[in-house]
PDB file of N, CA and C in Angstrom:
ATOM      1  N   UNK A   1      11.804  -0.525   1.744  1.00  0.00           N
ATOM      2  CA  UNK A   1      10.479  -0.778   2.265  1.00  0.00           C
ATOM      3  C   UNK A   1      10.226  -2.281   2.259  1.00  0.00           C
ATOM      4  N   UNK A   2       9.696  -2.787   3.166  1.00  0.00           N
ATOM      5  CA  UNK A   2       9.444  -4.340   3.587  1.00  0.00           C
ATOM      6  C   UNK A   2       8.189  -4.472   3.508  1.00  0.00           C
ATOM      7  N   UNK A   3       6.801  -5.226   2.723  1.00  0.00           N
ATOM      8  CA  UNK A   3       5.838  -5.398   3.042  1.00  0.00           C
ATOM      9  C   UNK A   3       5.549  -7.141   3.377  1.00  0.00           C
ATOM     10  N   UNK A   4       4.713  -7.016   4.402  1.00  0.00           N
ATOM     11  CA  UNK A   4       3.995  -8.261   4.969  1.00  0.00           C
ATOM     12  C   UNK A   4       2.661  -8.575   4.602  1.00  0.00           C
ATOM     13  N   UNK A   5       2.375  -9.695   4.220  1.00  0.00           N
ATOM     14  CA  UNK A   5       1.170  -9.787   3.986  1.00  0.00           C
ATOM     15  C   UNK A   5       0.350 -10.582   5.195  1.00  0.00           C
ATOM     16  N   UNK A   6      -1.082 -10.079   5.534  1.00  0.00           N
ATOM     17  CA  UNK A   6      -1.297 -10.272   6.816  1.00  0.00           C
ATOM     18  C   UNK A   6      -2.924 -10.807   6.251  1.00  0.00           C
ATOM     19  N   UNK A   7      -3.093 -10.782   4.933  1.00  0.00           N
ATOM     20  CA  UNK A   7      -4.315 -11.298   4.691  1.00  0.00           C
ATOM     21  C   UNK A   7      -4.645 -11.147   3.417  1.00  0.00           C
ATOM     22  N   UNK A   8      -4.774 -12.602   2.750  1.00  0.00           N
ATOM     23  CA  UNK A   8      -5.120 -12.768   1.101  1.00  0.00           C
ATOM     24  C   UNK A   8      -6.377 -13.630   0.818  1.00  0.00           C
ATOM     25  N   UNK A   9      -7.383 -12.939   0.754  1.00  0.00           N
ATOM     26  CA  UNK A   9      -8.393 -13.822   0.112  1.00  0.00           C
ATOM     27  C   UNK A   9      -9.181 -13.631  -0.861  1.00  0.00           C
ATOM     28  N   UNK A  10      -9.489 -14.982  -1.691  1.00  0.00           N
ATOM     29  CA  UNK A  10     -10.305 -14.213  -2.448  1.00  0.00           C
ATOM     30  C   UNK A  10     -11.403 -13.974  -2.513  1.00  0.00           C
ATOM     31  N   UNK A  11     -12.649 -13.252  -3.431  1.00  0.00           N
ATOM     32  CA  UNK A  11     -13.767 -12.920  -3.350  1.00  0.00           C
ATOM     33  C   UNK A  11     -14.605 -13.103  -4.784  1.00  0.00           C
ATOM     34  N   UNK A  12     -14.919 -14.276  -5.012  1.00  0.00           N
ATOM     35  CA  UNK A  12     -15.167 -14.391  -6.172  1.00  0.00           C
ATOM     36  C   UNK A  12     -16.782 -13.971  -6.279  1.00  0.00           C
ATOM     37  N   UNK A  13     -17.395 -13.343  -5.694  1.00  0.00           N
ATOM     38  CA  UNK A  13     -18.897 -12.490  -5.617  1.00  0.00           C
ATOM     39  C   UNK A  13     -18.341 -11.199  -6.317  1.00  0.00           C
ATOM     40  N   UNK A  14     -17.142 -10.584  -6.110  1.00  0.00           N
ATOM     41  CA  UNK A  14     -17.005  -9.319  -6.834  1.00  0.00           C
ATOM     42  C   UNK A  14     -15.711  -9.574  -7.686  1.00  0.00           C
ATOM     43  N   UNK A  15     -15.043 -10.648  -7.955  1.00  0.00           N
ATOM     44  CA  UNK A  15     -14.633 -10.826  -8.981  1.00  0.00           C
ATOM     45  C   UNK A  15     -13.139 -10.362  -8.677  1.00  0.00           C
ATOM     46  N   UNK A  16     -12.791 -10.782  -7.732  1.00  0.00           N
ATOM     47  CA  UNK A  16     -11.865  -9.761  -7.154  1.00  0.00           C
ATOM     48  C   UNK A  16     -10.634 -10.811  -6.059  1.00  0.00           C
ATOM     49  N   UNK A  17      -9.446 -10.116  -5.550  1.00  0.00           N
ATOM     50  CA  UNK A  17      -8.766 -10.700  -4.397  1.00  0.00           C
ATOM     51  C   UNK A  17      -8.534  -9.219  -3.621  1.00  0.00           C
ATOM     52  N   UNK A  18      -8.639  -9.572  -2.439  1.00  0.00           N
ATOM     53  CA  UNK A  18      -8.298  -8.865  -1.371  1.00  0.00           C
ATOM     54  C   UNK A  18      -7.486  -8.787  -0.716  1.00  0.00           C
ATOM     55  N   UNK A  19      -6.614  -8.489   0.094  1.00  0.00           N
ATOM     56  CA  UNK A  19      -5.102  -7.995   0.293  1.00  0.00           C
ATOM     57  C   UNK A  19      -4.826  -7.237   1.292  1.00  0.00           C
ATOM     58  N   UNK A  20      -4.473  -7.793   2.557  1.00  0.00           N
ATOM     59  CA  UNK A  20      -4.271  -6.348   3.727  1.00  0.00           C
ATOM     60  C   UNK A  20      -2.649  -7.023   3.507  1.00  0.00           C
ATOM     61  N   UNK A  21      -2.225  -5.848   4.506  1.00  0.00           N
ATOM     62  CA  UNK A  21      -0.668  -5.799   4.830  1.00  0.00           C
ATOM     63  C   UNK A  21      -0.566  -4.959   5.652  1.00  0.00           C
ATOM     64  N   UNK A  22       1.005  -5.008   5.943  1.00  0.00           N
ATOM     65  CA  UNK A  22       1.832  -3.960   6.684  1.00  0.00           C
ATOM     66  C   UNK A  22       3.272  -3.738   6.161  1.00  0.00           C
ATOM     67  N   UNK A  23       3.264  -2.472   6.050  1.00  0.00           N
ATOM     68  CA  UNK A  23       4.552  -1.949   5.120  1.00  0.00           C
ATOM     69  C   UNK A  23       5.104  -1.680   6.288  1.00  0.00           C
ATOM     70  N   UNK A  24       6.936  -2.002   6.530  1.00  0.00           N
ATOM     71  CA  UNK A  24       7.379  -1.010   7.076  1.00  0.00           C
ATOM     72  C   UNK A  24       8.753  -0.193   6.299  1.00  0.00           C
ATOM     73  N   UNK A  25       8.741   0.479   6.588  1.00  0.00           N
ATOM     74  CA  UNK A  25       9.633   1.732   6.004  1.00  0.00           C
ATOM     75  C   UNK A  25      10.568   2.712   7.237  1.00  0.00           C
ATOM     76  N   UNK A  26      11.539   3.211   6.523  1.00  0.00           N
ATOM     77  CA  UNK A  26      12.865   4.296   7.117  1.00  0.00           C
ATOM     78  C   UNK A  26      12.148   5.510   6.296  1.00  0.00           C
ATOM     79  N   UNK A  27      12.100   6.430   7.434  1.00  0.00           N
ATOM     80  CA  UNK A  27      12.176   7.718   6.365  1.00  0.00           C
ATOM     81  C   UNK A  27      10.883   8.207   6.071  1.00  0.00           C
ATOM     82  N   UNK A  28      10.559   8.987   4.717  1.00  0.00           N
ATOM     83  CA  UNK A  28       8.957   9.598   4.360  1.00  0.00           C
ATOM     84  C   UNK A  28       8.015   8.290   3.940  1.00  0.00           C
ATOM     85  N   UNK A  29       6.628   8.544   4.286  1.00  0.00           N
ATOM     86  CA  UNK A  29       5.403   7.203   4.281  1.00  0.00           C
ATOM     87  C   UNK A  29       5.537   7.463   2.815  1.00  0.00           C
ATOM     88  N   UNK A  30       5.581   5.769   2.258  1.00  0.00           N
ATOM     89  CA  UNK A  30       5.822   5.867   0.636  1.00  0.00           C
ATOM     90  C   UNK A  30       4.489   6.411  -0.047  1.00  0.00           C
ATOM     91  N   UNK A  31       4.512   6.679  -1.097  1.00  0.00           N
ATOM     92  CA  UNK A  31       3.221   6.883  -1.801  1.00  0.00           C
ATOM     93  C   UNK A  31       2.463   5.857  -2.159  1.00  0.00           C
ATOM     94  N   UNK A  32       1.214   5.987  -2.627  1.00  0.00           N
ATOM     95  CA  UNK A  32       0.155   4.961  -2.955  1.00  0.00           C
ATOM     96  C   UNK A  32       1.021   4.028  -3.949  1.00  0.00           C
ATOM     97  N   UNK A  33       1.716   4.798  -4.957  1.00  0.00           N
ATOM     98  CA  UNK A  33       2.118   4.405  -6.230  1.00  0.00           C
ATOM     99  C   UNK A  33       3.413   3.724  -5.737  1.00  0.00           C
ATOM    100  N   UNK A  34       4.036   3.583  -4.805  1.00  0.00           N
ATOM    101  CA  UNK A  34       5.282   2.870  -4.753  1.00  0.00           C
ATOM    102  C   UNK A  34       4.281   1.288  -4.338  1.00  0.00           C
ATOM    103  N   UNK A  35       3.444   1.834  -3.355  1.00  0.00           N
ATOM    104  CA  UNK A  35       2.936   0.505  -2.340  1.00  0.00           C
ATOM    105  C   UNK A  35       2.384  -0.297  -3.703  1.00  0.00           C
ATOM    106  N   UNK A  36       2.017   0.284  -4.453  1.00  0.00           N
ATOM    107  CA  UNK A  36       0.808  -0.582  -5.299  1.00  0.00           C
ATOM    108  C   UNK A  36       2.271  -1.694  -6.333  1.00  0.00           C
ATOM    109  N   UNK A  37       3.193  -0.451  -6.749  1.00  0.00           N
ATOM    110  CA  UNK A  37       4.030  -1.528  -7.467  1.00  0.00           C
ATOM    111  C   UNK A  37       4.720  -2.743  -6.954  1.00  0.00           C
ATOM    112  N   UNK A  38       5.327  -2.637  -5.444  1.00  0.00           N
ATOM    113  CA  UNK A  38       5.529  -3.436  -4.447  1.00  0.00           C
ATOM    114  C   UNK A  38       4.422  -4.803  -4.315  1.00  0.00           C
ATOM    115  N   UNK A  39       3.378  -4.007  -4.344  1.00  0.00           N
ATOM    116  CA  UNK A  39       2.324  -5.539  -4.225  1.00  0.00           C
ATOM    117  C   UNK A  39       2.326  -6.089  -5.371  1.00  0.00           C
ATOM    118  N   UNK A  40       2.105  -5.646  -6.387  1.00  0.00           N
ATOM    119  CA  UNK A  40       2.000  -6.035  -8.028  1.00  0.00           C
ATOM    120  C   UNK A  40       3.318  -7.089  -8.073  1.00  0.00           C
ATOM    121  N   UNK A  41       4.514  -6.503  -7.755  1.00  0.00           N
ATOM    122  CA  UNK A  41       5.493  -7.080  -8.206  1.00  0.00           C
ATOM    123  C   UNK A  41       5.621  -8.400  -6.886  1.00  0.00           C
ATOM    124  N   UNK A  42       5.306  -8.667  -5.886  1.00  0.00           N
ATOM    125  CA  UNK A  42       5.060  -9.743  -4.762  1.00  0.00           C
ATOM    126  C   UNK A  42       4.016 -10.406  -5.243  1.00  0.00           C
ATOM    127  N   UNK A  43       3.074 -10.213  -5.751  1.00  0.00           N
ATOM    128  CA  UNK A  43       1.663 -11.171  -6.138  1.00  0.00           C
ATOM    129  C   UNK A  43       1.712 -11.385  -7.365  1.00  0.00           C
ATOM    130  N   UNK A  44       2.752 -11.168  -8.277  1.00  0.00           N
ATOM    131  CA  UNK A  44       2.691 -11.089  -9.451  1.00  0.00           C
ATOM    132  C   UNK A  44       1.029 -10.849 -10.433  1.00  0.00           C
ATOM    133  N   UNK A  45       0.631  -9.791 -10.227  1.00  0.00           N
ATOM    134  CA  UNK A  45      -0.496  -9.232 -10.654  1.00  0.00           C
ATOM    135  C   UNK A  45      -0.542  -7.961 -11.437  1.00  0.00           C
ATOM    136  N   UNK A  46      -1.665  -7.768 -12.488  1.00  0.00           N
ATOM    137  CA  UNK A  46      -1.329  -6.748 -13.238  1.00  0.00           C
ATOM    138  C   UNK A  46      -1.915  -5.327 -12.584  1.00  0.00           C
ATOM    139  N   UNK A  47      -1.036  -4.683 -12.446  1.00  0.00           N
ATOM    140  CA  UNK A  47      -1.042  -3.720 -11.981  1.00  0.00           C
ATOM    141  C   UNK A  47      -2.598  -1.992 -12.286  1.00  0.00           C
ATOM    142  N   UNK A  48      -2.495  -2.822 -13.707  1.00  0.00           N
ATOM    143  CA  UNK A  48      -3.843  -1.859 -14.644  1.00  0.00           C
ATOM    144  C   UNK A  48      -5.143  -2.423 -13.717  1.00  0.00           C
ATOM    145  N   UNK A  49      -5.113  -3.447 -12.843  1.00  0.00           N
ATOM    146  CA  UNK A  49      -6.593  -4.068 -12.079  1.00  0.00           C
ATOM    147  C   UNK A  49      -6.303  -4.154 -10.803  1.00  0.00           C
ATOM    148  N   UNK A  50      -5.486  -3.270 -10.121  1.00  0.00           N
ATOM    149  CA  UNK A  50      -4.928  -3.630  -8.589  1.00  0.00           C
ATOM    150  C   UNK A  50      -5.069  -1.895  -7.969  1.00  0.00           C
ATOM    151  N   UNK A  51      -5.836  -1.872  -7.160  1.00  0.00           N
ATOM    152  CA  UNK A  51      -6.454  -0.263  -6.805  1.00  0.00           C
ATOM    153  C   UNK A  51      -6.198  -0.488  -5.246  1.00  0.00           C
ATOM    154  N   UNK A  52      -5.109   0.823  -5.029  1.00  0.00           N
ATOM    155  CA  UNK A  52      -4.683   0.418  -3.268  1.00  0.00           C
ATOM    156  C   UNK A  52      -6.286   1.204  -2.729  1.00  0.00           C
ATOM    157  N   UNK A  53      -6.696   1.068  -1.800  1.00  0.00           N
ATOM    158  CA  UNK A  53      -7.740   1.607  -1.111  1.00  0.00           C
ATOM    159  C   UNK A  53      -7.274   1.555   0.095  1.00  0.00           C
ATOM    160  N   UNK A  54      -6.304   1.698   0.508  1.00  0.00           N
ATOM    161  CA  UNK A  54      -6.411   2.424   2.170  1.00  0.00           C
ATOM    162  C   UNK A  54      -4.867   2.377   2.808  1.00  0.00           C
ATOM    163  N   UNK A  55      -4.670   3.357   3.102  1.00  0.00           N
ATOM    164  CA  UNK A  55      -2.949   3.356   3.713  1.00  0.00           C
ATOM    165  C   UNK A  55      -3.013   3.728   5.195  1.00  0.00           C
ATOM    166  N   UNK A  56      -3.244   3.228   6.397  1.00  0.00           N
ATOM    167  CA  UNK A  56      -3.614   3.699   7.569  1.00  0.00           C
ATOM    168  C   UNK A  56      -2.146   3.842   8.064  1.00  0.00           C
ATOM    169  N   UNK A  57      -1.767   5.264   8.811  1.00  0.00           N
ATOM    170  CA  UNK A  57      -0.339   4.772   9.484  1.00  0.00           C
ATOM    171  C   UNK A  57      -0.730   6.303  11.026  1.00  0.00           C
ATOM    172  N   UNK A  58      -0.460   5.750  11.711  1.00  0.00           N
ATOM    173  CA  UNK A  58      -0.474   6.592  12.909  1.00  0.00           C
ATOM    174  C   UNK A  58       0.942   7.296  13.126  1.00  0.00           C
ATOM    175  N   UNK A  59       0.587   8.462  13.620  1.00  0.00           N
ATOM    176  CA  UNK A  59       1.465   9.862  13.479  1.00  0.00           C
ATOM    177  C   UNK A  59       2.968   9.458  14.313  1.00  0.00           C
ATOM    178  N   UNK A  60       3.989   9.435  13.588  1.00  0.00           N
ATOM    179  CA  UNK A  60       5.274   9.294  14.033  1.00  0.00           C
ATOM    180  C   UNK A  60       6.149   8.028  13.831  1.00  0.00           C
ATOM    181  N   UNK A  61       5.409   6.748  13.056  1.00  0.00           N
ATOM    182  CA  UNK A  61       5.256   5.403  13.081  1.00  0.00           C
ATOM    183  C   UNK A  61       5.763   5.487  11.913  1.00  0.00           C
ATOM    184  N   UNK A  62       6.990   4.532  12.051  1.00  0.00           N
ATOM    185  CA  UNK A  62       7.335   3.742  10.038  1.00  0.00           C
ATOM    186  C   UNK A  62       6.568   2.511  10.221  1.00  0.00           C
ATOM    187  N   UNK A  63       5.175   2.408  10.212  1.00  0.00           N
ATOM    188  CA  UNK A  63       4.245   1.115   9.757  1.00  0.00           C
ATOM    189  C   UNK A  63       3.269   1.246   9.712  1.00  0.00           C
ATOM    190  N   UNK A  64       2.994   1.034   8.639  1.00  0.00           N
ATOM    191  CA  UNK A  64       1.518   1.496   8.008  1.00  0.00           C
ATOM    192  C   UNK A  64       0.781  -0.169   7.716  1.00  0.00           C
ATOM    193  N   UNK A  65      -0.336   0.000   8.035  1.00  0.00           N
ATOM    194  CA  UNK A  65      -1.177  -1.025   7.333  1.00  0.00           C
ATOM    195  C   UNK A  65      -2.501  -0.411   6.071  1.00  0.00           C
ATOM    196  N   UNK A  66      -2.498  -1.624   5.396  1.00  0.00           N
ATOM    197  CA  UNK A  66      -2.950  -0.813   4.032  1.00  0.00           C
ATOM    198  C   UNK A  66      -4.216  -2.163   3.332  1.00  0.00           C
ATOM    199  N   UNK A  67      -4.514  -1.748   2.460  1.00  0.00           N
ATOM    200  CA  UNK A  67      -6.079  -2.471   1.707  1.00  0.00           C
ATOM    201  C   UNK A  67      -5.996  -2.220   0.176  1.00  0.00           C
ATOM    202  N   UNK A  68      -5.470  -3.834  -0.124  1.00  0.00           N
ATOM    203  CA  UNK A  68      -5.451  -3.194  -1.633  1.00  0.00           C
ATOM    204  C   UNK A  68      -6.408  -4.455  -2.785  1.00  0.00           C
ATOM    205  N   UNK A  69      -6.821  -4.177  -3.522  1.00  0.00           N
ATOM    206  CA  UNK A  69      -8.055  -5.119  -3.972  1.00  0.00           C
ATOM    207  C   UNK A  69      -7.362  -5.503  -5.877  1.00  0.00           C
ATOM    208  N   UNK A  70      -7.437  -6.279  -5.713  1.00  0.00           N
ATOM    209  CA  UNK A  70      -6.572  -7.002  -7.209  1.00  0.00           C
ATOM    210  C   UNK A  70      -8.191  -7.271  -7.693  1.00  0.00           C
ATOM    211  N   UNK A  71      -8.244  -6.930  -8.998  1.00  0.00           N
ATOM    212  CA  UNK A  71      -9.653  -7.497  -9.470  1.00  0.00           C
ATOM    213  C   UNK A  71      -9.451  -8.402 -10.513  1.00  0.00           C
ATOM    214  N   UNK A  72     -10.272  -9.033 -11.265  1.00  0.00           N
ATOM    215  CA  UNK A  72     -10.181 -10.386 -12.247  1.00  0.00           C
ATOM    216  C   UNK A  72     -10.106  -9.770 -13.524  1.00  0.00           C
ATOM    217  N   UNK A  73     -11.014  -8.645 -13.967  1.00  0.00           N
ATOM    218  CA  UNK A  73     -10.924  -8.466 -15.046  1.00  0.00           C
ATOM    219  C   UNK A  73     -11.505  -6.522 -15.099  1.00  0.00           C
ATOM    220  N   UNK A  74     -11.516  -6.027 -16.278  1.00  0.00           N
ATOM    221  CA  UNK A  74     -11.329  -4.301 -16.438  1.00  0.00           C
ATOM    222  C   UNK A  74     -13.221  -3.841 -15.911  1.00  0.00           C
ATOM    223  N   UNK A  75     -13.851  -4.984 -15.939  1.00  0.00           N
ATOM    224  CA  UNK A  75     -15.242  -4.628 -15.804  1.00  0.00           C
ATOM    225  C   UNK A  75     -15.471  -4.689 -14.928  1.00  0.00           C
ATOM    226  N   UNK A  76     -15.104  -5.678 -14.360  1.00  0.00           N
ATOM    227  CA  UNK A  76     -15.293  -5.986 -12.733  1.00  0.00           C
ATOM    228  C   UNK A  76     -15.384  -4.556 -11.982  1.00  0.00           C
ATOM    229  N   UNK A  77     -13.834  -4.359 -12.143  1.00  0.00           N
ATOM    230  CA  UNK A  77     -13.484  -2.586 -11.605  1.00  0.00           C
ATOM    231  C   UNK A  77     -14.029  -2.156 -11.823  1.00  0.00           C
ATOM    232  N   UNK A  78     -14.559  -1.450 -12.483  1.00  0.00           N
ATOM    233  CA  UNK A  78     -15.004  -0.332 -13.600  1.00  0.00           C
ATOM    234  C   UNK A  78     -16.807  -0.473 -12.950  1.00  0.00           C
ATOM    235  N   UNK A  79     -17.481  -2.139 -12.392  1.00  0.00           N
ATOM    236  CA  UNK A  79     -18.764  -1.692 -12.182  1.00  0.00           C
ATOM    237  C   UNK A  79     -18.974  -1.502 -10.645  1.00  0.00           C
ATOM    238  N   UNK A  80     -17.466  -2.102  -9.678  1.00  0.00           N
ATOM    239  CA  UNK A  80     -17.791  -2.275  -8.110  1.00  0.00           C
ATOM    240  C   UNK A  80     -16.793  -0.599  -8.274  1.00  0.00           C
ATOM    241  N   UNK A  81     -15.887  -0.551  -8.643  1.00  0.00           N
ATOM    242  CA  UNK A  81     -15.233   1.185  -7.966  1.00  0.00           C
ATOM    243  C   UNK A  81     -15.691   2.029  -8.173  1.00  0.00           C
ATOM    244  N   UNK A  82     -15.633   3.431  -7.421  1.00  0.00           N
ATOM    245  CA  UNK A  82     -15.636   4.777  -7.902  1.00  0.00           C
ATOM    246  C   UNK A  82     -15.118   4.491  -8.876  1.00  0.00           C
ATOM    247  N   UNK A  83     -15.520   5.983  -9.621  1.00  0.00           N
ATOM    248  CA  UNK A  83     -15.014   7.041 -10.038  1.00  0.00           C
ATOM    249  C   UNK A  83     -14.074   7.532  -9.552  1.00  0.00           C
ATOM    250  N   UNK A  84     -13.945   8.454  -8.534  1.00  0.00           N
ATOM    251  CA  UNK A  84     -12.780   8.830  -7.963  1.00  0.00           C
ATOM    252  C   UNK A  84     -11.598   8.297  -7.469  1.00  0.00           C
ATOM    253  N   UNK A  85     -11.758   7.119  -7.474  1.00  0.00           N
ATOM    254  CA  UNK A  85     -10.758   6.293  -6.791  1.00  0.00           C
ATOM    255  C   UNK A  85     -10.063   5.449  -8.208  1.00  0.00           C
ATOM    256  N   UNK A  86     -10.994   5.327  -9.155  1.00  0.00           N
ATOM    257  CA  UNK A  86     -10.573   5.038 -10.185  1.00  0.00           C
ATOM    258  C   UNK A  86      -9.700   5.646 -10.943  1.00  0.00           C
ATOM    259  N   UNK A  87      -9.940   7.331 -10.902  1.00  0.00           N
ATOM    260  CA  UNK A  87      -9.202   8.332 -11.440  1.00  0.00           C
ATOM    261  C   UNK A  87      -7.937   8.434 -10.912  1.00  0.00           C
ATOM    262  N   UNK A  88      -7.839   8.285  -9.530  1.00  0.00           N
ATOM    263  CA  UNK A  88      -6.930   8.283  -8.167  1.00  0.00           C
ATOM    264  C   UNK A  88      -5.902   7.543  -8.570  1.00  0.00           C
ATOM    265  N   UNK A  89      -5.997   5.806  -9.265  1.00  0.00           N
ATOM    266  CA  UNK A  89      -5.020   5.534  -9.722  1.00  0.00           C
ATOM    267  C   UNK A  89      -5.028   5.479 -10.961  1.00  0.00           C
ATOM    268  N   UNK A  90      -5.418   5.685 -11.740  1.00  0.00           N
ATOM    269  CA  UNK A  90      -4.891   5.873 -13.049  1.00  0.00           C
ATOM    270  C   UNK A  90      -3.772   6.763 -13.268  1.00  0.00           C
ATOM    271  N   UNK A  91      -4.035   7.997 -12.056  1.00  0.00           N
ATOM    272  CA  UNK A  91      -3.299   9.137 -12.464  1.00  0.00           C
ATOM    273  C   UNK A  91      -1.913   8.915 -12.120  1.00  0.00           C
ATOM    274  N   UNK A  92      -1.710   7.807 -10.997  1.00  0.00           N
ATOM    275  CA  UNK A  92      -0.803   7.246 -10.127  1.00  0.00           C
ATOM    276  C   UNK A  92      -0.076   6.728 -11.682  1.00  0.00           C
ATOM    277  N   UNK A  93      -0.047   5.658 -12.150  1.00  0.00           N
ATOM    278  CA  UNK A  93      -0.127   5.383 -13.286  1.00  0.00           C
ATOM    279  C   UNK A  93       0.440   6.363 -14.178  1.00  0.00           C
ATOM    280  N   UNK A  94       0.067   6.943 -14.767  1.00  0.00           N
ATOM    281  CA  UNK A  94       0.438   8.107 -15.405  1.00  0.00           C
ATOM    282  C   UNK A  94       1.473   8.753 -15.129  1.00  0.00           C
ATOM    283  N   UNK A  95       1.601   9.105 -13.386  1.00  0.00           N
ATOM    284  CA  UNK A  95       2.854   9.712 -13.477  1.00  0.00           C
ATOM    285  C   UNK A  95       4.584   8.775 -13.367  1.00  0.00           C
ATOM    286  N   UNK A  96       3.979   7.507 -13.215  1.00  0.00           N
ATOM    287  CA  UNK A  96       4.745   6.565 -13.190  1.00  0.00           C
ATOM    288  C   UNK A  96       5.331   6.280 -14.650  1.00  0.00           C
ATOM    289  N   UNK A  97       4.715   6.090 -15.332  1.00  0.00           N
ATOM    290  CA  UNK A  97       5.478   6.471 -17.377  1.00  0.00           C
ATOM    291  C   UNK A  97       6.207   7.024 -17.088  1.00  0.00           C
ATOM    292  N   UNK A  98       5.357   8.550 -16.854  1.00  0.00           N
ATOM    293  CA  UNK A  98       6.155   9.878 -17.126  1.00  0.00           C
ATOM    294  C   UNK A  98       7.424   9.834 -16.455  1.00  0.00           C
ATOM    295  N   UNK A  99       7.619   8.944 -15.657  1.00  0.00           N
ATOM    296  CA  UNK A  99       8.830   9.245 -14.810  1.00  0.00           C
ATOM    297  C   UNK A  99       9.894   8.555 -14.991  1.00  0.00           C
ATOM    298  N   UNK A 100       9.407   7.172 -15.512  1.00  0.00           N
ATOM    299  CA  UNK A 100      10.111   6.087 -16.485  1.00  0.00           C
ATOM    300  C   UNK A 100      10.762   6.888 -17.609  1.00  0.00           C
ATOM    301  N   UNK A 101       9.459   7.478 -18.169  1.00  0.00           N
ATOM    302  CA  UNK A 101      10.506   8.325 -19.230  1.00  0.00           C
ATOM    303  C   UNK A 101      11.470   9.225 -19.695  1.00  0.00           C
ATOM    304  N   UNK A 102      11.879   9.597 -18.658  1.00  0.00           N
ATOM    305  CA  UNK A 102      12.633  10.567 -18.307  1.00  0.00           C
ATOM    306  C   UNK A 102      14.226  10.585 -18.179  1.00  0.00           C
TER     307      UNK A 102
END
């Protein structure tokens, strides 16, 4: 998987950096949890404050463009995100250990 970055700025009103791209890929559309480690490991950012929010890819296409928001610190997140989206990756997270550990 190849990602491009097509837009980095930051946003220091929400405490945060912002992040579009375009992944391209061979084969099945990766999961949230591959894309997010891919960016983490390119922006060198911690991964516990980096929440993908959007994977757009049109039907038949290896290229997806995507929205992923790096934040500054655990509060920041915690007062601009869901809930659900919060849960969304944590769980991502979670199964990523589990799979390490194995």
């Amino acid at each position: 998987m190849e990602i491009k970055i097509t837009s980095d700025r930051a946003n220091p009103l929400l405490h945060r950096r912002e992040v579009k791209f375009i992944a391209n890929y061979d084969g099945t559309t990766p999961s949230v949890n591959e894309i997010k480690m891919k960016i983490t490991a390119m922006l060198n950012a911690d991964k516990s404050l980096t929440i993908v929010d959007s994977i757009c890819q049109e039907y038949g296409n290896t290229e997806s463009l995507g929205y992923v928001k790096i934040y500054d610190d655990e509060k920041s997140m915690n007062l601009f995100e869901k809930k659900s989206v919060l849960e969304k990756n944590k769980i991502e997270e979670a199964e990523t250990t589990e799979e390490d550990g194995e």
